[in-house]
Protein backbone atom coordinates (compact mmCIF):
# COMPACT_ATOMS: atom_id res chain seq x y z
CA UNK A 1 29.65 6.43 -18.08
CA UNK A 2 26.32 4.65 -18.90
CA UNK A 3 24.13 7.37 -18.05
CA UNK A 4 26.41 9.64 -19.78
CA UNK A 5 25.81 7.46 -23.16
CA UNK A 6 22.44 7.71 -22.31
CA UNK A 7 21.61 10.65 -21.76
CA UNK A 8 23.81 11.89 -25.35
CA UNK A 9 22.03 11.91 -28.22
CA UNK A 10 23.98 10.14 -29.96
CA UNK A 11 23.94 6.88 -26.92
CA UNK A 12 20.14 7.55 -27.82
CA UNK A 13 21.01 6.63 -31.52
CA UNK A 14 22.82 3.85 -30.68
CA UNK A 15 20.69 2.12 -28.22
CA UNK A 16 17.58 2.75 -30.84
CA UNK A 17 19.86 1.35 -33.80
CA UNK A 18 20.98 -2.31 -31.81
CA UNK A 19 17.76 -2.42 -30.37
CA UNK A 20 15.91 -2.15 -33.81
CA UNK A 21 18.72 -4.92 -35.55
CA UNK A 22 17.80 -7.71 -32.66
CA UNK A 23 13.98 -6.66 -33.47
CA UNK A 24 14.95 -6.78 -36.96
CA UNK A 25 16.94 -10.58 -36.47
CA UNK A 26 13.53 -11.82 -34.78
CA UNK A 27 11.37 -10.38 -37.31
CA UNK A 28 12.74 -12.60 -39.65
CA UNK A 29 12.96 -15.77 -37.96
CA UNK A 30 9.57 -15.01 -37.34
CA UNK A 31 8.47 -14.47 -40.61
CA UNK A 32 9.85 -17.90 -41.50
CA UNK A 33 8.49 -19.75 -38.86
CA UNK A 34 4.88 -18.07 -40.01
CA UNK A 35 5.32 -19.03 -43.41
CA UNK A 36 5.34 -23.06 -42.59
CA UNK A 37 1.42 -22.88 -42.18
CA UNK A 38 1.48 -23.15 -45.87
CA UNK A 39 2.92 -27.13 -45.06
CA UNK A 40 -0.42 -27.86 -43.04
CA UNK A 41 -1.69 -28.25 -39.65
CA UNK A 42 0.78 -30.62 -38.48
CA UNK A 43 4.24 -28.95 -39.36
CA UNK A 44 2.67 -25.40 -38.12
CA UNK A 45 1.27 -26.73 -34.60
CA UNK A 46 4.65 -28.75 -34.60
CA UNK A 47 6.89 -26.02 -34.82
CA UNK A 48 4.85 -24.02 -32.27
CA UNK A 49 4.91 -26.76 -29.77
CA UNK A 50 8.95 -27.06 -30.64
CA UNK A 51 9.82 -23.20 -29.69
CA UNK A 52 8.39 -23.61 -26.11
CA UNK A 53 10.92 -27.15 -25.95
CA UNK A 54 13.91 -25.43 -27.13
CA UNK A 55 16.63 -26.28 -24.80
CA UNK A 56 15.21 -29.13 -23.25
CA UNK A 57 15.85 -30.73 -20.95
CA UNK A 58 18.44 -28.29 -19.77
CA UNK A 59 16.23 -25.84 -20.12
CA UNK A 60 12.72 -26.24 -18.30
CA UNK A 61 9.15 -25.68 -20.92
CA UNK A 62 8.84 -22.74 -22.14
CA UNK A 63 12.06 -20.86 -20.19
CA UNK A 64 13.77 -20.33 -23.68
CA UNK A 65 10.86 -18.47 -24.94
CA UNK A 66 10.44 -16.82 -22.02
CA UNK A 67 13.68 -14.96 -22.03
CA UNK A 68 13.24 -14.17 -25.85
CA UNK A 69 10.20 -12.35 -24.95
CA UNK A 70 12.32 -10.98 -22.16
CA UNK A 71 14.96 -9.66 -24.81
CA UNK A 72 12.25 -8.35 -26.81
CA UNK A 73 10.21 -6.57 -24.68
CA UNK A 74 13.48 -4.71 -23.48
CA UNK A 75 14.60 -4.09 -27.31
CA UNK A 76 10.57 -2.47 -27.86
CA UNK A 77 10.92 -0.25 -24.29
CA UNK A 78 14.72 0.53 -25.23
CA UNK A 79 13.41 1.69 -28.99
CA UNK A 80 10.61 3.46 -28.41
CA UNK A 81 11.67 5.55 -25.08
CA UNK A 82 15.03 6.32 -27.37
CA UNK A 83 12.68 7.76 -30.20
CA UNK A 84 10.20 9.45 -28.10
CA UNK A 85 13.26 11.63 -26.39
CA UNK A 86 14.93 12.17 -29.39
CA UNK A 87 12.05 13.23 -30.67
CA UNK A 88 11.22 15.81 -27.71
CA UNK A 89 14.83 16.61 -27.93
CA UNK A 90 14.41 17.54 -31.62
CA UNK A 91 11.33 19.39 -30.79
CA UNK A 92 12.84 21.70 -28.28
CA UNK A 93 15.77 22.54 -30.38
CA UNK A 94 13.84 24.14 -32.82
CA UNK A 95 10.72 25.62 -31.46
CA UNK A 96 9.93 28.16 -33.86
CA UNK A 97 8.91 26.87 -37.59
CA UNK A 98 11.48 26.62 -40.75
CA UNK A 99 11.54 30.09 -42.36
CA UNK A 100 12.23 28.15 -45.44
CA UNK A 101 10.80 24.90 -45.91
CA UNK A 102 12.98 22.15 -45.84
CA UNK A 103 13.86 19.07 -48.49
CA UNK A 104 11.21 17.03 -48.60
CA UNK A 105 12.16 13.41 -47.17
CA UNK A 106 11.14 10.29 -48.17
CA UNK A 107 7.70 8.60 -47.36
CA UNK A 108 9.19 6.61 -45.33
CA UNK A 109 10.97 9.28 -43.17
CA UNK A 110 8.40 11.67 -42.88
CA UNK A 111 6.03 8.30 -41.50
CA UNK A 112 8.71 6.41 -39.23
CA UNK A 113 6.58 8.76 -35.82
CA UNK A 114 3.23 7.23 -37.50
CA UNK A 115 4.51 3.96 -38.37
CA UNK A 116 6.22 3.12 -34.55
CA UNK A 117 2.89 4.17 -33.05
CA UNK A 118 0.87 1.97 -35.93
CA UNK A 119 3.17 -1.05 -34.93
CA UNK A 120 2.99 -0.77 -31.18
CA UNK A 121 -0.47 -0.60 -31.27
CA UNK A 122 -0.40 -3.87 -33.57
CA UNK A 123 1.74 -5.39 -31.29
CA UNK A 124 -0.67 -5.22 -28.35
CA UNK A 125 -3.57 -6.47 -30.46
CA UNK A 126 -1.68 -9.32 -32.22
CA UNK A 127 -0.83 -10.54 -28.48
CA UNK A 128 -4.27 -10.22 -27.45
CA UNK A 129 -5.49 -12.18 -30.35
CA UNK A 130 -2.93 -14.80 -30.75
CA UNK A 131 -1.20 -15.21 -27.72
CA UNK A 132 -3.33 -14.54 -25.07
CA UNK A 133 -6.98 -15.34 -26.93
CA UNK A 134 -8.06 -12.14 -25.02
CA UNK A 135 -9.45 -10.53 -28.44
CA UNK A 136 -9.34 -13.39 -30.55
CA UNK A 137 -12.75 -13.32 -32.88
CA UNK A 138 -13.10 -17.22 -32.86
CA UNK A 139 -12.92 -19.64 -30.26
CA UNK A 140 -9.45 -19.68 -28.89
CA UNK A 141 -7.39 -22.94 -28.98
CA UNK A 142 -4.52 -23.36 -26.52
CA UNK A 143 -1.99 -25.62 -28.48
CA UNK A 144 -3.69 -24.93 -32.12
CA UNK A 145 -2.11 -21.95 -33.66
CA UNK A 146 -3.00 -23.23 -36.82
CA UNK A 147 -6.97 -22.63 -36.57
CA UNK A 148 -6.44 -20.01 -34.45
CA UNK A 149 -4.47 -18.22 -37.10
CA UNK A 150 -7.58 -19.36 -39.71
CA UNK A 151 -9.95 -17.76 -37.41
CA UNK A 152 -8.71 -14.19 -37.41
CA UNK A 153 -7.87 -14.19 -40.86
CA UNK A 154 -11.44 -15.11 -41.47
CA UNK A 155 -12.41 -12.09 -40.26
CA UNK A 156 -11.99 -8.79 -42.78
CA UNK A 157 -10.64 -6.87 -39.53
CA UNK A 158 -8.23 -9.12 -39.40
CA UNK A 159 -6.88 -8.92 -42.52
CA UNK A 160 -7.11 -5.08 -42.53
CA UNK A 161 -5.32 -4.77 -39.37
CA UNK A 162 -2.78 -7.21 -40.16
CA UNK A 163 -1.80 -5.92 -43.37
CA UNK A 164 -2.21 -2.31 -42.66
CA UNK A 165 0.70 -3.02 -39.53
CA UNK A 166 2.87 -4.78 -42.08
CA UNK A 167 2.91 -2.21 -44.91
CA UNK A 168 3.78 0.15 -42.00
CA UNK A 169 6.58 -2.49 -40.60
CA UNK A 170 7.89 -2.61 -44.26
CA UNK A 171 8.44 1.29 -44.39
CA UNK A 172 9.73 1.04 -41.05
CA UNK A 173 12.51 -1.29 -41.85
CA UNK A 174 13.16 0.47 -45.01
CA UNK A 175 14.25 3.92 -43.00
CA UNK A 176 15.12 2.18 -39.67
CA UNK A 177 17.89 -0.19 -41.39
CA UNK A 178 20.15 2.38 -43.29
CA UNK A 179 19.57 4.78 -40.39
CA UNK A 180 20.62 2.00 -37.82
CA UNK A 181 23.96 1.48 -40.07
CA UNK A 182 24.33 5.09 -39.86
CA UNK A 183 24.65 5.59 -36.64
CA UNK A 184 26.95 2.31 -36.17
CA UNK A 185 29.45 3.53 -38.88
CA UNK A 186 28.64 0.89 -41.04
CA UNK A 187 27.46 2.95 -43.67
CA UNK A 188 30.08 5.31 -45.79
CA UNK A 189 30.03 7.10 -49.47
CA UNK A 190 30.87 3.74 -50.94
CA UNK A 191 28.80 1.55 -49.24
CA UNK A 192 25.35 3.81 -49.15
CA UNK A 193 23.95 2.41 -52.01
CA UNK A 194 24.53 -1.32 -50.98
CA UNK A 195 22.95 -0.62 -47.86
CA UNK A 196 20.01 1.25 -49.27
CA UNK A 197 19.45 -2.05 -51.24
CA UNK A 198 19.91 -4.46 -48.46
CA UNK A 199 17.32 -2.23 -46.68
CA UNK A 200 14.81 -2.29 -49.69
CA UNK A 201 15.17 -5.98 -50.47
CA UNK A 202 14.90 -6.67 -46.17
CA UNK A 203 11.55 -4.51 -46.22
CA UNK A 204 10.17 -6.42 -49.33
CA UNK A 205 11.32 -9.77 -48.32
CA UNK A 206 9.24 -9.35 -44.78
CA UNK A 207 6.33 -7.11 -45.60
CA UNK A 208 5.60 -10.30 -48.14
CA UNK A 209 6.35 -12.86 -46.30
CA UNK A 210 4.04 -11.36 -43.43
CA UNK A 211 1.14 -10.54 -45.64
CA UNK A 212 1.10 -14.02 -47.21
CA UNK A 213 -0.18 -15.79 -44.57
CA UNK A 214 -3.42 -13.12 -44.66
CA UNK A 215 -3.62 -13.54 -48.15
CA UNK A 216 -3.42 -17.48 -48.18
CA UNK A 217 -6.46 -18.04 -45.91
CA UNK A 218 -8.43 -15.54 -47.82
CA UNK A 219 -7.62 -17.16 -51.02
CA UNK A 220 -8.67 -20.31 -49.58
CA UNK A 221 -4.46 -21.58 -49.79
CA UNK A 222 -4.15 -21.96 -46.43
CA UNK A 223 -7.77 -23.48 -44.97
């Protein structure tokens, strides 16, 4: 039964709509946790240090984190591999082009291809920089987010990169959010607009949250 889900279209739409809402849940505890480097060095290294002890001592160092990566890793393969066959899927259904052109869709829409590859590309290099120190610009500090975060918002790649990815995250969420209730049968004739706000205020809310941190080193807020 599984595979037959799967292999529907509409399992395809399913599995890309709960994997983008526990994406969605993490992006903004995320975005929260980012925005306490504006309460100094001490609260932002803190909290860092605190999300590889949750659980303790029931849990061993790092082992919840661990399995939140775990989760999210899954949610990104689950997401994209759904989009990328539904996309094929689309693309063999209709070989030949429109005879008449159709509606034109929103921005946001007609970029959601664009702004998944734009993200998972971001992805790989915000690991590199931050997690791993791999391509970090400065030198990389085990234990000191807080300058490490300084350091590659220092740099006007950086900041480009980074901001670029979140404008794209923004549209992303704006689309992927009323789609996702959509397909879960959240959404109805009543109810469209609400969501269509929710989705708007939830694409805002992040895409700001996300580009202050950028904005308050090179303002000299966050030094």
């Amino acid at each position: 039964m599984t595979r037959t889900l799967w292999d529907s279209s509409v399992g395809k739409k399913t599995v890309m709509a709960v994997s983008g809402l526990i994406m969605l849940l993490y992006l903004v505890v995320h975005m929260i946790g980012n925005l306490k480097i504006f309460f100094g060095a001490g609260e932002f290294n803190h909290y860092a240090h605190w999300l590889r002890t949750v659980g303790e001592p029931f849990m061993h160092y790092e082992w919840t984190l661990w399995l939140v990566r775990i989760v999210l890793v899954a949610a990104v393969v689950a997401h994209a591999t759904s989009a990328y066959q539904l996309s094929r899927r689309g693309i063999k259904a209709r070989p030949a082009k429109y005879v008449h052109k159709k509606a034109r869709s929103s921005y946001a829409t007609r970029t959601m291809r664009w702004g998944g590859i734009i993200l998972a590309l971001f992805i790989v290099w915000h690991l590199l920089d931050l997690t791993t120190g791999t391509a970090h610009p400065g030198g990389f500090q085990p234990g000191h987010p807080y300058q490490n975060v300084i350091d590659t918002f220092s740099t006007w790649y950086g900041d480009v990169v980074y901001i670029v990815a979140m404008l794209a995250l923004g549209l992303h969420i704006r689309h992927g959010f009323w789609s996702a209730a959509q397909t879960l049968g959240v959404g109805n004739a009543t109810r469209d607009r609400v969501l269509k706000t929710v989705a708007n205020v939830l694409a805002l809310l992040l895409t700001a949250g996300f580009v202050a941190v950028p904005v308050g080193v090179m303002t000299g807020v966050v030094s």
